[in-house]
N, C-alpha and C. Protein backbone atom coordinates (compact mmCIF):
# COMPACT_ATOMS: atom_id res chain seq x y z
N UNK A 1 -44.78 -71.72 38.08
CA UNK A 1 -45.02 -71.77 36.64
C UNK A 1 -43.66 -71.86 35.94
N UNK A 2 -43.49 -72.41 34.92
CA UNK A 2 -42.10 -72.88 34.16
C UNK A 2 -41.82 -71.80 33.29
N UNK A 3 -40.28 -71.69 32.88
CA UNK A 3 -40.37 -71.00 31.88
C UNK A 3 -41.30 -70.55 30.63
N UNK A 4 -41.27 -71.76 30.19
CA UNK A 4 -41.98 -71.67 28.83
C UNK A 4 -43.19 -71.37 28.96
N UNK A 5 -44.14 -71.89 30.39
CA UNK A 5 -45.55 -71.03 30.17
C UNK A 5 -45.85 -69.65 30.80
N UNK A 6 -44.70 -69.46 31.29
CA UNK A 6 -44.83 -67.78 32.21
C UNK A 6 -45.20 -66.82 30.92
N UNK A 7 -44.98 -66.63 29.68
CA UNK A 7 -45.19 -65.78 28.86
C UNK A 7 -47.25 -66.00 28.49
N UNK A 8 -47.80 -67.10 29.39
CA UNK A 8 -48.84 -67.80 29.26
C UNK A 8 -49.84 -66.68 30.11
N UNK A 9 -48.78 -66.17 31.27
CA UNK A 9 -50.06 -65.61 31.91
C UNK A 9 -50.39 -63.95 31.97
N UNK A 10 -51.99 -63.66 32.30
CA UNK A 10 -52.43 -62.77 32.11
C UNK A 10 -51.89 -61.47 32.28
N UNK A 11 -52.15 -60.37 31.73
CA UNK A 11 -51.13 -59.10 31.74
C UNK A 11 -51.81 -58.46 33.41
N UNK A 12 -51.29 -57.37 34.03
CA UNK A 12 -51.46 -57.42 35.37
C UNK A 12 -52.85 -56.37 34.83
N UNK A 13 -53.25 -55.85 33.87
CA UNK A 13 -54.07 -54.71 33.60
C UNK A 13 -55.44 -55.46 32.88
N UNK A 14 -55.07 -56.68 32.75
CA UNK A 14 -56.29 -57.49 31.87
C UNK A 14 -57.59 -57.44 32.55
N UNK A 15 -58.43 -56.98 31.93
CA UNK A 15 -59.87 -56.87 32.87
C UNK A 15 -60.22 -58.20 33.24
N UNK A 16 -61.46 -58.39 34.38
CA UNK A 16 -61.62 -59.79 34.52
C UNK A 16 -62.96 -60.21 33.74
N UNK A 17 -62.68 -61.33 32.64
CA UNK A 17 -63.29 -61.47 32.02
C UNK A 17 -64.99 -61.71 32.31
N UNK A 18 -65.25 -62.57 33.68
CA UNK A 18 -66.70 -62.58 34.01
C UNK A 18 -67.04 -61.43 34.42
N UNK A 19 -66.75 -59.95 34.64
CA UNK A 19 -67.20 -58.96 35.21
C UNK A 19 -67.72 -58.21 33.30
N UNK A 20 -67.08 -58.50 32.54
CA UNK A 20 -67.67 -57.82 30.91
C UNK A 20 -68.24 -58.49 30.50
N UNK A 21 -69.39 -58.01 30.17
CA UNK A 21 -70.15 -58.31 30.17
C UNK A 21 -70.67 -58.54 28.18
N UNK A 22 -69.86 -58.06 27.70
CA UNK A 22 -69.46 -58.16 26.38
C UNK A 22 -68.69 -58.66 26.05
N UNK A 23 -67.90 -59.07 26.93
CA UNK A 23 -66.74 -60.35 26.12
C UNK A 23 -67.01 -61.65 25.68
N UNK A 24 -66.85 -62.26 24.78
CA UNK A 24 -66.99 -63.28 24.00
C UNK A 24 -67.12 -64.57 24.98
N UNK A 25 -67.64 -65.73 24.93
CA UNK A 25 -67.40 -66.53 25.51
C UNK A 25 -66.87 -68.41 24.26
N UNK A 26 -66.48 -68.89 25.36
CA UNK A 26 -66.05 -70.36 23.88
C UNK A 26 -66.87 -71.52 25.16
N UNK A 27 -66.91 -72.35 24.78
CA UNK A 27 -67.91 -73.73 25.05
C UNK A 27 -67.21 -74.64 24.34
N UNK A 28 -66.58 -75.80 25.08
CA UNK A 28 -66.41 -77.21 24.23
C UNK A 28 -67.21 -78.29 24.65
N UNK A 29 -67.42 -79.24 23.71
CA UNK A 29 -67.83 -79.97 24.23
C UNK A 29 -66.57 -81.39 24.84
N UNK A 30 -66.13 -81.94 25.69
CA UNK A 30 -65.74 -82.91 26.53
C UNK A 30 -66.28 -84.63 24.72
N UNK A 31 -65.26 -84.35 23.77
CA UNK A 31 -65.49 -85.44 23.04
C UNK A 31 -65.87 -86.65 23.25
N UNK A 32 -65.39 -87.36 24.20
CA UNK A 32 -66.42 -88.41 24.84
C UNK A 32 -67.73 -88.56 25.66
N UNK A 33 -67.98 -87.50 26.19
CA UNK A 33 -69.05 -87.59 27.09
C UNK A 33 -69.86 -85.86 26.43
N UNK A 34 -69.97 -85.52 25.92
CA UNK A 34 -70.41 -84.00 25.27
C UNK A 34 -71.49 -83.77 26.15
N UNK A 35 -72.33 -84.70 26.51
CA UNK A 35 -73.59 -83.50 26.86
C UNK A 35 -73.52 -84.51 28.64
N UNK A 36 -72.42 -84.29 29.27
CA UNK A 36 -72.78 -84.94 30.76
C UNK A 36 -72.92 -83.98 31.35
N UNK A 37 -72.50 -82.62 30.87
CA UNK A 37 -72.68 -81.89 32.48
C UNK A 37 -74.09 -80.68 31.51
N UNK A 38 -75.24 -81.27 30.84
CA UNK A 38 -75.42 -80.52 30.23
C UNK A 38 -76.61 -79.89 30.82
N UNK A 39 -77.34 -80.30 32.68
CA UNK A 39 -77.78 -78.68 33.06
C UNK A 39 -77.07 -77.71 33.47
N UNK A 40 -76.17 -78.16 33.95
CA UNK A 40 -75.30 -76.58 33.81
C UNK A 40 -74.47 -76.08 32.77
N UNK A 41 -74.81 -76.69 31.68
CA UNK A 41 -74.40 -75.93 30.20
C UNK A 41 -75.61 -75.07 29.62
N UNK A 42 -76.42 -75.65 29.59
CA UNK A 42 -78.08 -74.96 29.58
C UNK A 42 -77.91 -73.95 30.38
N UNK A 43 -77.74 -73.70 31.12
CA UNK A 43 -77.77 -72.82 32.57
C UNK A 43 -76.94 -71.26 32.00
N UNK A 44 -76.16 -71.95 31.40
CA UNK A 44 -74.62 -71.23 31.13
C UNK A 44 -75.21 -70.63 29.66
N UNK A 45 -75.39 -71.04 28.89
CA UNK A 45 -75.80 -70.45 27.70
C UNK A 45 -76.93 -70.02 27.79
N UNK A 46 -77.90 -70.11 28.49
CA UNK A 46 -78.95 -69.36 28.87
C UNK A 46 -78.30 -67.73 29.13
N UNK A 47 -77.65 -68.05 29.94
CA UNK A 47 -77.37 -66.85 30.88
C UNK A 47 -76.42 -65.97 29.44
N UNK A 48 -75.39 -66.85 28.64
CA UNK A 48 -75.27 -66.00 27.96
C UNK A 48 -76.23 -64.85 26.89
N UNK A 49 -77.49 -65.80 26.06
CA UNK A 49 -77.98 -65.67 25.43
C UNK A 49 -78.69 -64.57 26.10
N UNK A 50 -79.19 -64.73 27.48
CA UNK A 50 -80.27 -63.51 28.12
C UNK A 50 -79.30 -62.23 28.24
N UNK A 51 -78.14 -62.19 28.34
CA UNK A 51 -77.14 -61.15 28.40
C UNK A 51 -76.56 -60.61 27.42
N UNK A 52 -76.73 -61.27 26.31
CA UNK A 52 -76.39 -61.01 24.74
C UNK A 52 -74.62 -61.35 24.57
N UNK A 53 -74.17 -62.19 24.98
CA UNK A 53 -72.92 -62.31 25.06
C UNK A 53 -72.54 -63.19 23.75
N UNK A 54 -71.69 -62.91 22.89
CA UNK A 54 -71.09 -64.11 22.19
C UNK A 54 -70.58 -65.04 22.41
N UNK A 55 -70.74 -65.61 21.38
CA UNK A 55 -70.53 -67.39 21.73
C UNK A 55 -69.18 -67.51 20.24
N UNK A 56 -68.39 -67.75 20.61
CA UNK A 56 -67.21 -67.75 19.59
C UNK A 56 -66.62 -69.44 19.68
N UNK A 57 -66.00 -70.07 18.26
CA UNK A 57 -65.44 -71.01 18.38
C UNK A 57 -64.33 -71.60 17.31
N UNK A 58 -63.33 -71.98 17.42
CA UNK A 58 -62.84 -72.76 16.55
C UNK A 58 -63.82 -72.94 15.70
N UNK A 59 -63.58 -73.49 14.00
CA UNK A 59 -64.18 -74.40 13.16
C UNK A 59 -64.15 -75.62 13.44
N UNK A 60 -64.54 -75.83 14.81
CA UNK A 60 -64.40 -77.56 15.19
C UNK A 60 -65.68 -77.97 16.01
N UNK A 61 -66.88 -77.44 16.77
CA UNK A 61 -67.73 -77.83 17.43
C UNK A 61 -68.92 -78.60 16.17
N UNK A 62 -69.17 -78.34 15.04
CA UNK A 62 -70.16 -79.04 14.47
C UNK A 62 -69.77 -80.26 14.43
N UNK A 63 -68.16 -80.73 14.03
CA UNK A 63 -67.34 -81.71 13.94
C UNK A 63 -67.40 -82.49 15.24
N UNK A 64 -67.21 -82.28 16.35
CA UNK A 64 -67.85 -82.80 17.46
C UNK A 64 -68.67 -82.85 17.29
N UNK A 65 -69.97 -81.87 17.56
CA UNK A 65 -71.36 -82.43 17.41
C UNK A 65 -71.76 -83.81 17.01
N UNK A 66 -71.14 -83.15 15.56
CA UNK A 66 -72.07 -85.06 14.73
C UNK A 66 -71.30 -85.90 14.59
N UNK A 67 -69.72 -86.06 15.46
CA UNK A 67 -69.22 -87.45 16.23
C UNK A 67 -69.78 -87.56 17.09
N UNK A 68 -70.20 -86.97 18.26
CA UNK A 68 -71.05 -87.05 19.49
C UNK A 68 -71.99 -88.18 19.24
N UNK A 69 -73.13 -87.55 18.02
CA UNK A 69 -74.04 -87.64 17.74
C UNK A 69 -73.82 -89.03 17.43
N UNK A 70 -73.53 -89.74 16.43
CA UNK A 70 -72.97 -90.58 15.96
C UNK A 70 -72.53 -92.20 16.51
N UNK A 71 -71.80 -91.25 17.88
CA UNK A 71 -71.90 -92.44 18.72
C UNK A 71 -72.55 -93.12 19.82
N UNK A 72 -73.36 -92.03 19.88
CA UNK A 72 -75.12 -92.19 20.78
C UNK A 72 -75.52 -93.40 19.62
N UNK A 73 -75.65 -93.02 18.54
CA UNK A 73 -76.50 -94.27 17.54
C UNK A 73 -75.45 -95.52 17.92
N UNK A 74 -74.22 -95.05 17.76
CA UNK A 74 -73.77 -97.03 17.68
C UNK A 74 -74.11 -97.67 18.40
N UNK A 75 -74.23 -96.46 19.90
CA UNK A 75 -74.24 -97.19 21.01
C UNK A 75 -75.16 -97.64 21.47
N UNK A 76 -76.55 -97.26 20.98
CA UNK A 76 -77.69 -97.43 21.38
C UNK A 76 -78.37 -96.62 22.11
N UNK A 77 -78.14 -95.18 22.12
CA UNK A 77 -78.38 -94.50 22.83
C UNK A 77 -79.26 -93.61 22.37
N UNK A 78 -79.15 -93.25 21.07
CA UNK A 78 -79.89 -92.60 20.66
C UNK A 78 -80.33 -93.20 19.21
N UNK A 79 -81.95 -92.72 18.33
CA UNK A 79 -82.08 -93.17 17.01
C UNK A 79 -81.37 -92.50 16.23
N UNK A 80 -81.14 -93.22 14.95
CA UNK A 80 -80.97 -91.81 13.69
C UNK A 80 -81.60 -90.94 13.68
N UNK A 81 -83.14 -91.09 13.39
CA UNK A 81 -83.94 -89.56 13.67
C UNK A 81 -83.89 -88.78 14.40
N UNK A 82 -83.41 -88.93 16.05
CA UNK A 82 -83.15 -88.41 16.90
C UNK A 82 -82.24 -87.67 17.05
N UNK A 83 -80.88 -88.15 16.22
CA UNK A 83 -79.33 -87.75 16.40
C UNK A 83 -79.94 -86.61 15.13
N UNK A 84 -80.55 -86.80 13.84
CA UNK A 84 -80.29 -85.86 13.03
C UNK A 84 -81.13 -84.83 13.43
N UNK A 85 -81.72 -84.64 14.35
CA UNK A 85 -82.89 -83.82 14.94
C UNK A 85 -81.98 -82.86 15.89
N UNK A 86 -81.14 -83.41 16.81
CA UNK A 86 -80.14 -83.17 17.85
C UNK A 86 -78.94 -81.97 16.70
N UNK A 87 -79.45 -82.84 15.81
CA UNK A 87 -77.80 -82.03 15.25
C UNK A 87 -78.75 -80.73 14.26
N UNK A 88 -79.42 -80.71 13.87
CA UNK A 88 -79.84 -79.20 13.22
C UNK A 88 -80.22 -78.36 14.16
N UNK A 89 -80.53 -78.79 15.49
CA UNK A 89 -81.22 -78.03 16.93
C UNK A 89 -79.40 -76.78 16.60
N UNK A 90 -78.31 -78.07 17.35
CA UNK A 90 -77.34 -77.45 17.43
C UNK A 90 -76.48 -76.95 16.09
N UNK A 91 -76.86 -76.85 14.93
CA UNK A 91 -76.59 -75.98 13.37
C UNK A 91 -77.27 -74.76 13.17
N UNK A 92 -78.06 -74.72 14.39
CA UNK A 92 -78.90 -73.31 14.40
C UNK A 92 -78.64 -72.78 15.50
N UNK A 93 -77.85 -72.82 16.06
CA UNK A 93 -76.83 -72.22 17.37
C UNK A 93 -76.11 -71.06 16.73
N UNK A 94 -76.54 -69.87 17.79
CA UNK A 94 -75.41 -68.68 17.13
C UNK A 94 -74.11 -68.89 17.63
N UNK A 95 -73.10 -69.54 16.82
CA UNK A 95 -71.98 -69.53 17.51
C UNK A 95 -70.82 -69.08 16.37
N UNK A 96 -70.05 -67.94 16.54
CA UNK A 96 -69.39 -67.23 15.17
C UNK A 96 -67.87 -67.88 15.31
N UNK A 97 -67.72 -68.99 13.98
CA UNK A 97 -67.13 -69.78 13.61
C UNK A 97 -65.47 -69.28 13.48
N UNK A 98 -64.49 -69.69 13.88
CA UNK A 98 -63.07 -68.70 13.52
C UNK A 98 -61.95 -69.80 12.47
N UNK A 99 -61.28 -69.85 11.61
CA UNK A 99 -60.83 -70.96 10.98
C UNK A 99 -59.10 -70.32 10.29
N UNK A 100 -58.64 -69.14 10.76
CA UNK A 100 -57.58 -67.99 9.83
C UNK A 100 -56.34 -68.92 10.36
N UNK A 101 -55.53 -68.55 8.97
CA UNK A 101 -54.25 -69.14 9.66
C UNK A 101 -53.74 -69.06 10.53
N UNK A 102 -53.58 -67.87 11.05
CA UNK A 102 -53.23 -67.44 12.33
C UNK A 102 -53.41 -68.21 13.96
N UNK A 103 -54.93 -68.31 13.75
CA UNK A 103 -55.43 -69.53 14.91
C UNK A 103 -54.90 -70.57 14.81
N UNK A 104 -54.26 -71.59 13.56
CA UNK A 104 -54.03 -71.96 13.74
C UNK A 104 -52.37 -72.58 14.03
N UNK A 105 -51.73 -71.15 13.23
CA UNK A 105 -50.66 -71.05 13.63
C UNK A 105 -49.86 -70.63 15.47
N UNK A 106 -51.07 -70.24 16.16
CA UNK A 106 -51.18 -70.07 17.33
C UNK A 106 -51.08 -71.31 18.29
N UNK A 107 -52.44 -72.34 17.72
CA UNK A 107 -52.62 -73.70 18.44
C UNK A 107 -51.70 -74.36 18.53
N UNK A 108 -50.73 -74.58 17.26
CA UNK A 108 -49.35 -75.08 17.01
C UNK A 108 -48.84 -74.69 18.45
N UNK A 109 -48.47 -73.31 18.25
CA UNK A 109 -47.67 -72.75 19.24
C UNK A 109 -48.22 -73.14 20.64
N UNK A 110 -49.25 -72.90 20.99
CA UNK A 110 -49.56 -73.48 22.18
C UNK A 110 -49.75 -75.31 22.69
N UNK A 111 -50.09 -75.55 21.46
CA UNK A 111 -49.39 -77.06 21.95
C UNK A 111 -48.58 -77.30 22.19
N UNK A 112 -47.19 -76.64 21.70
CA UNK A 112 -45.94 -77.03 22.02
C UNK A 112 -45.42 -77.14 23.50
N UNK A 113 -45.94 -74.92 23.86
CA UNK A 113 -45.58 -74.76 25.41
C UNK A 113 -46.34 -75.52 26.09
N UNK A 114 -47.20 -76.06 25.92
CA UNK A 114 -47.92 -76.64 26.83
C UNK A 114 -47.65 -78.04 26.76
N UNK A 115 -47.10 -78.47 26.15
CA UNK A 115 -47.05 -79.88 25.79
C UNK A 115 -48.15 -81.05 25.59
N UNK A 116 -49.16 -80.60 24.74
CA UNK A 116 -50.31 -81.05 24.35
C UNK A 116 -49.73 -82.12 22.84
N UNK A 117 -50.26 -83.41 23.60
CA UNK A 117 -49.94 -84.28 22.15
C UNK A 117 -50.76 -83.79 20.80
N UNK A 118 -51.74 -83.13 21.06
CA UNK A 118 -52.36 -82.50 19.80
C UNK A 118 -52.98 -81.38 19.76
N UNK A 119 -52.97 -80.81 18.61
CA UNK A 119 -53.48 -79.33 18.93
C UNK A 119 -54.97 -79.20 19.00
N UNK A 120 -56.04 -80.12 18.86
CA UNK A 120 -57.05 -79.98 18.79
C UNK A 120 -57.76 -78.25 19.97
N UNK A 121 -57.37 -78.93 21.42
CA UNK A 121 -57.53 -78.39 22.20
C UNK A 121 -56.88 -77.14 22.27
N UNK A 122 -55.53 -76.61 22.08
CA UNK A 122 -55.17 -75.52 21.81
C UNK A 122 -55.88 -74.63 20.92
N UNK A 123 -56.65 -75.18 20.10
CA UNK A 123 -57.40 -74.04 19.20
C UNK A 123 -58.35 -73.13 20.08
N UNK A 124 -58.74 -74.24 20.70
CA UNK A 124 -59.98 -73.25 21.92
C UNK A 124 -58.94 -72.25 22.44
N UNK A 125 -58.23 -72.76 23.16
CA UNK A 125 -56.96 -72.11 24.00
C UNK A 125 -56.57 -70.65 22.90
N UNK A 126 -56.27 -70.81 21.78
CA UNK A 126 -55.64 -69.77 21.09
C UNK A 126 -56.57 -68.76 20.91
N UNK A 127 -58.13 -69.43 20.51
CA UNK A 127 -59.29 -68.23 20.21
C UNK A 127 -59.62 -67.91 21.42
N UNK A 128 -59.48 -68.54 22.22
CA UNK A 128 -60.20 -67.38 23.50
C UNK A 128 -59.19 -66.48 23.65
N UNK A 129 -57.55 -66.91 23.98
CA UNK A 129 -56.20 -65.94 24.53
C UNK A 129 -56.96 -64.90 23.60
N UNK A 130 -56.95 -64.86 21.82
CA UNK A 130 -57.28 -63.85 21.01
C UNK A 130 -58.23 -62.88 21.51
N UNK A 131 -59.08 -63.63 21.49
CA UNK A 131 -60.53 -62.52 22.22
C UNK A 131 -60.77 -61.89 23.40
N UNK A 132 -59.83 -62.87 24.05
CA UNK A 132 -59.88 -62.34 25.51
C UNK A 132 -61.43 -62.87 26.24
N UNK A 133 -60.98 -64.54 25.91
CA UNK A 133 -63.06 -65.14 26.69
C UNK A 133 -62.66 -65.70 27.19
N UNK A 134 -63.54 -65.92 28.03
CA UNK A 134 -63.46 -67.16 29.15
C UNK A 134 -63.60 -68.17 27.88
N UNK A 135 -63.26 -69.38 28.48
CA UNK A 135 -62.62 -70.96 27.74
C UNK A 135 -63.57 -72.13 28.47
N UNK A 136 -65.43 -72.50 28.09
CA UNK A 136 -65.64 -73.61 28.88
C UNK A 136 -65.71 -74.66 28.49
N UNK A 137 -65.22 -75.34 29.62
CA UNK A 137 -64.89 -76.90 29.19
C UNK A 137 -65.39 -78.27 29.89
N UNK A 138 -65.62 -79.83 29.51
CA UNK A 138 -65.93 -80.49 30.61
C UNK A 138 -64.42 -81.14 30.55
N UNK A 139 -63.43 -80.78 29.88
CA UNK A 139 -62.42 -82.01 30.34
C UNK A 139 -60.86 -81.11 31.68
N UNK A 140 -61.34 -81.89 32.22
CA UNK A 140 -60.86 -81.56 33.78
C UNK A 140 -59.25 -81.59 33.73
N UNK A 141 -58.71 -82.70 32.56
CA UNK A 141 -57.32 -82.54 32.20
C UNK A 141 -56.40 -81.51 32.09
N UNK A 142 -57.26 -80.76 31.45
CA UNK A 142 -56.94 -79.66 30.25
C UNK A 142 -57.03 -78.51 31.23
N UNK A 143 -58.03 -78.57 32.06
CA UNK A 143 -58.19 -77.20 32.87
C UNK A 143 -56.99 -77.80 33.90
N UNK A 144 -56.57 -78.42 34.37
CA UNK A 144 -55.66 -78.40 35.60
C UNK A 144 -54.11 -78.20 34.83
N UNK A 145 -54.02 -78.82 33.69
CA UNK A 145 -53.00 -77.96 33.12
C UNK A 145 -52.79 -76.81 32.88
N UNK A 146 -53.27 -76.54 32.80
CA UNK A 146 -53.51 -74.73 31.85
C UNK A 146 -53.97 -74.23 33.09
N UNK A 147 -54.41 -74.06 34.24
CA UNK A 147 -55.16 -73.19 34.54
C UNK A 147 -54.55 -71.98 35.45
N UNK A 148 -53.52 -72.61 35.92
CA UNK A 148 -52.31 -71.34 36.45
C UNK A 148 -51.95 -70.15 35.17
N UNK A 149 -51.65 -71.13 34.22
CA UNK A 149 -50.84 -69.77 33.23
C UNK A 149 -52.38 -69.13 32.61
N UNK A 150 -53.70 -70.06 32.75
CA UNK A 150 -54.63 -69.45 31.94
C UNK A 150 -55.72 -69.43 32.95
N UNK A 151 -55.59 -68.76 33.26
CA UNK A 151 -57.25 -68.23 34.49
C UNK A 151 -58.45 -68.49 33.48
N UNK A 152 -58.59 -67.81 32.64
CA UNK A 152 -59.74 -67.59 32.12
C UNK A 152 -60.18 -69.31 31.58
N UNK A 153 -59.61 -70.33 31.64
CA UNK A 153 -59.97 -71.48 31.96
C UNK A 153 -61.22 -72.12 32.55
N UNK A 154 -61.88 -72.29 32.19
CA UNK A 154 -63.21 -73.15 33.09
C UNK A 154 -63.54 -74.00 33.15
N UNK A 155 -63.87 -74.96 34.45
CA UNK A 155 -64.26 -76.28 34.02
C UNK A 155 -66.01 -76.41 34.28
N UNK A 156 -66.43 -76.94 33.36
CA UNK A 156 -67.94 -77.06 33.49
C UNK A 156 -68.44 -77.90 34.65
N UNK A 157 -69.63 -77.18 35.07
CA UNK A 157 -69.82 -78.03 36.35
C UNK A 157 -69.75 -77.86 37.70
């Protein structure tokens, strides 16, 4: 691990996050492909929801959503009625929204050490480090970077 991300990894006393059963969890969706790995996202939020676990996120998953959504219609994949049906299913998702300067003065910061051309993805990265959640994800990039300095990393699937 490099300088700059050694300050990245976990303290030696940090509980392990899948054993609490109360710790927060984050979910992204993979912006191009959002719902490919989505029985074992079902699977996964099931299991949270039956366990009562939170679901925490950046102010950025509705914003995905209804690009997702969006481009199912151009593409032919899905109708309008369908996509706007898809998208109030997921507007009625308990998922507790985070947006403070701080997060995002964080993402900054972690884009940098990490060398992420944009911070989009660091926001997940910053609200989970905060909460202390596991981080799930479908983009496989992101987890093989990060996943030494950030265990709590997941790749969906």
């Amino acid at each position: 691990m490099d300088a700059a991300r050694s300050h990245l990894a976990p303290k030696a006393n940090a509980p392990e996050l899948h054993n609490d059963q109360c710790s927060p969890q984050i979910l992204a969706l993979n912006s191009s492909r959002p719902f490919s790995n989505s029985l074992f996202t079902i699977r996964l939020w099931t299991g949270w929801h039956e366990a009562e676990r939170p679901v925490v996120a950046p102010a950025l998953p509705y914003y995905e959503v209804t690009n997702a959504l969006r481009r199912y219609v151009a593409q032919g994949e899905l109708l309008p009625q369908e996509a706007a049906e898809l998208l109030d299913v997921a507007l009625r998702l308990d998922i507790a929204l985070y947006g403070d300067a701080e997060l995002h003065r964080r993402a900054l910061k972690l884009a940098e050490i990490l060398s992420l051309l944009a911070a989009y993805d660091a926001h997940y990265l910053a609200l989970a480090e905060r909460m202390g959640a596991e981080f799930w994800t479908a983009d496989r990039r992101l987890v093989g970077m990060v996943q030494e300095a950030m265990p709590w990393v997941r790749l969906l699937g």
